[in-house]
Protein backbone atom coordinates (compact mmCIF):
# COMPACT_ATOMS: atom_id res chain seq x y z
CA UNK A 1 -15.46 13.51 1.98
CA UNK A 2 -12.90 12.57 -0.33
CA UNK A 3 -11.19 9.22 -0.21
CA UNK A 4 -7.57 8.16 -0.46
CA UNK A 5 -6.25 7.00 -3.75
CA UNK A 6 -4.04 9.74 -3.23
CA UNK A 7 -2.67 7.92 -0.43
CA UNK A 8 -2.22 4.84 -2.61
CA UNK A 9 -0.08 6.49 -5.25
CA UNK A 10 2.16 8.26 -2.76
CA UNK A 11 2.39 4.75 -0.66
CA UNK A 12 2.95 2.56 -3.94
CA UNK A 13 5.73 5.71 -5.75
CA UNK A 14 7.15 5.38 -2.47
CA UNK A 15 8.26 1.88 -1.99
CA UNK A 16 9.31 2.44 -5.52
CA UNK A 17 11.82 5.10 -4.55
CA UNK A 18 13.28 2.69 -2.05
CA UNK A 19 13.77 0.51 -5.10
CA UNK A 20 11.15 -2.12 -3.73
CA UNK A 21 7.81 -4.02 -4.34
CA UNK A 22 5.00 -2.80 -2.00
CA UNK A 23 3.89 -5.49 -0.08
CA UNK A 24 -0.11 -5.59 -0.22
CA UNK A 25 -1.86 -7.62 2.02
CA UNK A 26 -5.61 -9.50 1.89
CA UNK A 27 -7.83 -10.46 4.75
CA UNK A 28 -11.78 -10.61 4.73
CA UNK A 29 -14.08 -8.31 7.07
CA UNK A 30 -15.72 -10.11 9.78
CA UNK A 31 -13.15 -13.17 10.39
CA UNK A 32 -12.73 -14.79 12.46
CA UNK A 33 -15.43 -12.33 14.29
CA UNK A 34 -15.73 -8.49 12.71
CA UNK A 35 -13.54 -7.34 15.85
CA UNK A 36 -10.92 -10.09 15.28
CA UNK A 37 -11.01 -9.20 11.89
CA UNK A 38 -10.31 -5.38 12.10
CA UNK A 39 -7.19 -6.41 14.44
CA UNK A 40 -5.96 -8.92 12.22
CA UNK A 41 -5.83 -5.88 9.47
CA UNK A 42 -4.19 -3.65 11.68
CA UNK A 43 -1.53 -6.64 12.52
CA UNK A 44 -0.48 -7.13 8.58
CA UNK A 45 0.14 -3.05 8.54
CA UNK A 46 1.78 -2.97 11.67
CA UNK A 47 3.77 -6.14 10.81
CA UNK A 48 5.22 -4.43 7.49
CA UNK A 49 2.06 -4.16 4.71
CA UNK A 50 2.10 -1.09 2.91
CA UNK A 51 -1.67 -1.43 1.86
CA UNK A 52 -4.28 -3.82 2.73
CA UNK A 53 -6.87 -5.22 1.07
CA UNK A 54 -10.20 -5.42 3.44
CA UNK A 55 -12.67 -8.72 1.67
CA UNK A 56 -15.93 -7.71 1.39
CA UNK A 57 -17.07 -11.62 1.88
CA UNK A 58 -19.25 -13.34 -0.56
CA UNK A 59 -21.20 -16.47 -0.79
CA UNK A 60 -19.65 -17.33 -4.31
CA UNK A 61 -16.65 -16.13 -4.26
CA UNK A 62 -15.70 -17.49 -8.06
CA UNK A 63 -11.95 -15.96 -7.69
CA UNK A 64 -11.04 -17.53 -4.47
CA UNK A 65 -9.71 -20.99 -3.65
CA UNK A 66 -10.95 -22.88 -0.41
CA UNK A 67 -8.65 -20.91 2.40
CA UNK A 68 -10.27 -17.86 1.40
CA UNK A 69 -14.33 -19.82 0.87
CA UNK A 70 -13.76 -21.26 4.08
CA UNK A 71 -13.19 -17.64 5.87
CA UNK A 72 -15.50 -15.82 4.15
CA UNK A 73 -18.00 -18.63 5.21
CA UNK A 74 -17.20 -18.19 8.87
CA UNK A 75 -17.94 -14.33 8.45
CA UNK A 76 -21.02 -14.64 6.62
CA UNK A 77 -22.38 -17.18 9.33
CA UNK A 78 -21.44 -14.74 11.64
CA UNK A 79 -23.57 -12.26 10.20
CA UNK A 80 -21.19 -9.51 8.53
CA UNK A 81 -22.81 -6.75 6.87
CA UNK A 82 -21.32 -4.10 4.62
CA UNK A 83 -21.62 -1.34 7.34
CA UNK A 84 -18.90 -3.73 9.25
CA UNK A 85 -16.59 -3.75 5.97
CA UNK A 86 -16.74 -0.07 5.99
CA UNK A 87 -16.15 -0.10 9.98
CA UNK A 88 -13.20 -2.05 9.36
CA UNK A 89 -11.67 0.10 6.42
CA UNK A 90 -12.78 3.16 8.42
CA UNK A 91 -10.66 1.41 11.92
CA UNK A 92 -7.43 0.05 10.12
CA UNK A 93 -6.86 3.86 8.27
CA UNK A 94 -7.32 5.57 11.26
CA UNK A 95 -5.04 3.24 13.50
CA UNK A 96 -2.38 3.25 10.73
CA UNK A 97 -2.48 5.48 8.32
CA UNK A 98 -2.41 3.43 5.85
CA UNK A 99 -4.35 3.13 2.62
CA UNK A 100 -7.35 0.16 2.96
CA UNK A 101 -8.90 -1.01 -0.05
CA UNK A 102 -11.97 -2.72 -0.41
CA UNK A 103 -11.72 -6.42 -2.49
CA UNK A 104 -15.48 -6.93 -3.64
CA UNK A 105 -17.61 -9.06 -6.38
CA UNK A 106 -19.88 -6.47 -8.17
CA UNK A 107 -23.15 -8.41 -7.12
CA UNK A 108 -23.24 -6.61 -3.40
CA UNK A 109 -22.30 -3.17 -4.61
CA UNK A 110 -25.19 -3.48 -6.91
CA UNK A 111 -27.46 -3.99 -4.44
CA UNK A 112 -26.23 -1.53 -2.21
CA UNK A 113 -26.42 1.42 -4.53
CA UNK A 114 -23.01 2.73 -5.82
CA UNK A 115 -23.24 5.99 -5.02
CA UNK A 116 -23.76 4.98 -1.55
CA UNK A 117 -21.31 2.58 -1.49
CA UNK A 118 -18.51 5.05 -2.87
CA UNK A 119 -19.85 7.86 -0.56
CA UNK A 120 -19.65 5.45 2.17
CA UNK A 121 -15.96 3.96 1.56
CA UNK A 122 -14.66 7.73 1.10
CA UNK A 123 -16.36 8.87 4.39
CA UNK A 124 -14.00 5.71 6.22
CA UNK A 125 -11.01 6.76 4.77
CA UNK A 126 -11.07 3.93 1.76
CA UNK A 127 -8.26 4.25 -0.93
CA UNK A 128 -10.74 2.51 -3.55
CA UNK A 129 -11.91 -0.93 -4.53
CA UNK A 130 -10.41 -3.57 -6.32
CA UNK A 131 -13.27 -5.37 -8.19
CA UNK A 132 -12.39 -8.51 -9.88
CA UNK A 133 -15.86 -9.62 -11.57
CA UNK A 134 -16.88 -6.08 -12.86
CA UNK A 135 -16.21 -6.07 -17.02
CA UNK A 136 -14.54 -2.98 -17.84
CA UNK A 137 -17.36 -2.52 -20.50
CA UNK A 138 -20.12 -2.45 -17.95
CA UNK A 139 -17.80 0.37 -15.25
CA UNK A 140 -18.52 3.40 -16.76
CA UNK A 141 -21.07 3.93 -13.40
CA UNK A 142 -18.98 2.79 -10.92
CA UNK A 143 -16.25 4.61 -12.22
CA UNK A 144 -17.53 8.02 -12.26
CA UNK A 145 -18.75 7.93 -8.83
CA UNK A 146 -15.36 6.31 -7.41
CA UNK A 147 -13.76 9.15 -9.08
CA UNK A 148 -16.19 11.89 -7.70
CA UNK A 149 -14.94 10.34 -4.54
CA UNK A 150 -11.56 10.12 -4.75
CA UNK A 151 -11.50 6.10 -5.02
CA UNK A 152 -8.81 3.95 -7.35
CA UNK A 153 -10.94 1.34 -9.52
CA UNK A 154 -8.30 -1.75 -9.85
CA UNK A 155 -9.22 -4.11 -12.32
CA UNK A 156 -7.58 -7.50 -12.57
CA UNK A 157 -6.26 -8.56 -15.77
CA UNK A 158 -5.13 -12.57 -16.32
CA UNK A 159 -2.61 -14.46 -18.47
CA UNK A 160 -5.72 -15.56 -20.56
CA UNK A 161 -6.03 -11.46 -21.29
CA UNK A 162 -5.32 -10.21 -25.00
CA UNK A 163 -3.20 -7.76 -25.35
CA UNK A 164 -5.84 -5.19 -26.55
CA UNK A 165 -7.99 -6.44 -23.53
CA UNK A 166 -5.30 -5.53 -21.31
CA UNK A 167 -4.48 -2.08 -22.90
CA UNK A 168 -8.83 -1.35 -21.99
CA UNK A 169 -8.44 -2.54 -18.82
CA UNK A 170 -5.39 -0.21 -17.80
CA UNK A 171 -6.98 2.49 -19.57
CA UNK A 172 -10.07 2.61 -17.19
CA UNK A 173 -7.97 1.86 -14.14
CA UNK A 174 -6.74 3.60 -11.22
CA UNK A 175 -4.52 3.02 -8.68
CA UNK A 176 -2.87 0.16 -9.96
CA UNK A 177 -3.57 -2.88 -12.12
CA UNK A 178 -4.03 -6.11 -10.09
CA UNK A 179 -2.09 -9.02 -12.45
CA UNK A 180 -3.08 -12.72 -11.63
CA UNK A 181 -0.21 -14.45 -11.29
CA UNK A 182 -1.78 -17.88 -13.28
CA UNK A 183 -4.84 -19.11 -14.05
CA UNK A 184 -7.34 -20.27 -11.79
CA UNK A 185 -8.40 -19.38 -8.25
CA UNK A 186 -6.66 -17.52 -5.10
CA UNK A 187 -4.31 -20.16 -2.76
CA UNK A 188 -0.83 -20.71 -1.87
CA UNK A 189 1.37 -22.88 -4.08
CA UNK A 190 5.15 -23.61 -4.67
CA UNK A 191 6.29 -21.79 -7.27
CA UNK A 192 4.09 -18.36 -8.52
CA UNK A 193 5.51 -19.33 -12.24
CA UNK A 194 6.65 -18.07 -15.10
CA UNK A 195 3.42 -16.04 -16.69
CA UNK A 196 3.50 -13.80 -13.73
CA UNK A 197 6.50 -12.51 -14.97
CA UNK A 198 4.82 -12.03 -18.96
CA UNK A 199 2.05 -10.97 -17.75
CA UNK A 200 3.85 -8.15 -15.92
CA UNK A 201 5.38 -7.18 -19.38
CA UNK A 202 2.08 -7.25 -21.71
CA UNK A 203 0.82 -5.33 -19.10
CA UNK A 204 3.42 -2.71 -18.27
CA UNK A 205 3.67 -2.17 -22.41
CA UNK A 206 -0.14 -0.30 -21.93
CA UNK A 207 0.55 1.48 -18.81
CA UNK A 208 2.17 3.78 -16.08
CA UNK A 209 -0.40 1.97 -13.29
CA UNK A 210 1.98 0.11 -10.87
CA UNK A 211 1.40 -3.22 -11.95
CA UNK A 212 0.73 -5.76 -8.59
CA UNK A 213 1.02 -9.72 -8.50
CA UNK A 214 -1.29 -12.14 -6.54
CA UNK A 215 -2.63 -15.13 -5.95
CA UNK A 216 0.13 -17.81 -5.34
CA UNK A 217 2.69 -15.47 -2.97
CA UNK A 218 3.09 -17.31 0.06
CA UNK A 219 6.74 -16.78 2.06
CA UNK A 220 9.66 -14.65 1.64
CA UNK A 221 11.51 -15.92 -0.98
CA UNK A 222 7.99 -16.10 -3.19
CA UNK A 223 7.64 -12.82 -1.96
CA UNK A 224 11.33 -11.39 -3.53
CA UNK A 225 11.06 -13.56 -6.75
CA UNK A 226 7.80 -11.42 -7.22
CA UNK A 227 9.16 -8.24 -6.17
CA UNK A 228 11.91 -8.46 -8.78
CA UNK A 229 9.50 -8.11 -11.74
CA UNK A 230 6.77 -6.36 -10.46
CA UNK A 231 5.73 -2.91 -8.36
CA UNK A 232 3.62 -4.71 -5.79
CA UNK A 233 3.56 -8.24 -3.94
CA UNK A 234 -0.20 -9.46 -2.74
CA UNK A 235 -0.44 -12.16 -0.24
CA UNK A 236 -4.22 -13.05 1.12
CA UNK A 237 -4.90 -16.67 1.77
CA UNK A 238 -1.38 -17.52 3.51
CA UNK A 239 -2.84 -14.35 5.72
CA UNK A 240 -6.12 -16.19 6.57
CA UNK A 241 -4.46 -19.56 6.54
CA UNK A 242 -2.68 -18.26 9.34
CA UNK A 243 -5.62 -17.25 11.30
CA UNK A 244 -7.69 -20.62 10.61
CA UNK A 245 -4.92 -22.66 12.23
CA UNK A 246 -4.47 -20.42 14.93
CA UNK A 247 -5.30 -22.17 18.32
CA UNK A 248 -7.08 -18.56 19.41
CA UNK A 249 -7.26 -14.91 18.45
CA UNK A 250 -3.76 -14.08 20.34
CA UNK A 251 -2.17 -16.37 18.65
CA UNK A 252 -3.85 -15.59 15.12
CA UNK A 253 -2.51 -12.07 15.38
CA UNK A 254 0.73 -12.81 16.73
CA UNK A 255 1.22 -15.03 13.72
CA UNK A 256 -0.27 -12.74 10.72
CA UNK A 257 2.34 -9.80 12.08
CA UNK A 258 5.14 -11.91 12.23
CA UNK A 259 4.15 -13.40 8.53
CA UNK A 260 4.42 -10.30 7.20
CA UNK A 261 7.29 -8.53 8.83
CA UNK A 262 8.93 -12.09 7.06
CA UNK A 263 7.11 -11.05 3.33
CA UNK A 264 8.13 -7.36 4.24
CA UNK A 265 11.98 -8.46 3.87
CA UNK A 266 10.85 -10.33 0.66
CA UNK A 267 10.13 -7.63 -0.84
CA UNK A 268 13.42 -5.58 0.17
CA UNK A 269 15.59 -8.80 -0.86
CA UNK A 270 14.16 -8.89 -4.26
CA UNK A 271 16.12 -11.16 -6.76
């Protein structure tokens, strides 16, 4: 079966038609349980996502900040497994139709086997993996089976990245190109700053990829600042922020659809 990075162009191309940022959403498999946690997905795409990203979570997470650690903690103490990760891809798509990613450190897909990893995220529906620790240098595997399966590779390039880095990293890339917005790890902060916006450029100069900002994106008007300069908005750890202060599960849901139905108008209200 063939996967859905198809999907992911189409869904990114279109938002762009409508002269907008797509608004791509983060949340971890298996919090605050795996159930809760494939609900809370389908609330961020019902709410006004145009593609989630499903957390595969990890005991040393090295690109996320302590909202993130802190739910990806929960789930592994819960005991989450891949197959759950894949159950939750496999849910969301089917309930939406919507393109799910997979957001993973290279260590577990390692150990799984890639070709049963890729085989597996196609058969749910995936639209590919971003992986964020994986050097472009050392894809060549990876990439060959995620293209045998119809999976976007999205690599994350930084405002440390040099120019020629950059112009590898896009060339190996599918799907889009997943810019971090400043240095250091995932969280929400008050202003997403000014290399975003550079970044974007250096980036764009190597590329057609949709280029996509994270990792600082927290309300609306973050959310439209982004969207001005760049094809895609990602929000994760205001997501899961909501759901750790939520008193219960109702209430965690309630509040990650309303947050972003409010980052969905962000994006259309672009400065």
């Amino acid at each position: 079966m063939s996967g859905n990075v198809r999907l992911l162009n189409d869904t990114i191309a279109a938002a762009r038609q409508e002269d907008r940022a797509a608004l791509i959403a983060y949340l971890p498999a298996g919090f605050p349980t795996v159930d809760g946690g494939i609900e809370a997905v389908k609330a961020v795409l019902d709410g006004g996502a145009d593609v989630v990203e499903v957390g595969l979570p990890h005991s040393d997470p090295v690109l996320d900040g302590p909202v993130i650690q802190t739910a990806d903690d929960i789930a592994l103490r819960g005991g989450v497994r891949i197959a759950d990760v894949m159950r939750t891809v496999a849910e969301a798509h089917t309930a939406t139709g919507k393109p799910v990613l997979v957001m993973t450190y290279w260590n577990p897909i390692d150990r799984y086997g890639v070709e049963r990893f890729t085989a597996e995220l196609a058969e749910a529906g995936g639209a590919g993996c971003i992986l964020p620790d994986l050097p472009v240098q050392e894809s060549a595997l990876w990439r060959e089976h995620a293209d045998k399966h119809g999976l976007a590779t999205v690599f994350v390039v930084a405002p440390s990245s040099r120019d020629a880095r950059i112009a590898r990293i896009t060339e190996a890339g599918s799907g889009f190109v997943y810019a971090a917005s400043l240095m250091g790890v995932t969280g929400t902060r008050e202003s997403v700053g000014s290399q975003a916006k550079d970044l974007v450029r250096r980036t764009r100069a190597t590329t057609e990829l949709p280029v996509c900002v994270g990792l600082g994106v927290s309300d609306a008007a973050q959310a439209a600042e982004v969207a001005g300069f760049a094809d895609g908005v990602i929000v994760g750890s205001a997501f899961v922020k909501q759901l750790l202060d939520a008193p219960d599960e109702a209430a965690g849901l309630a509040a990650v659809r309303a947050l972003a139905a409010d980052l969905a108008r962000g994006v259309r209200e672009h400065i």
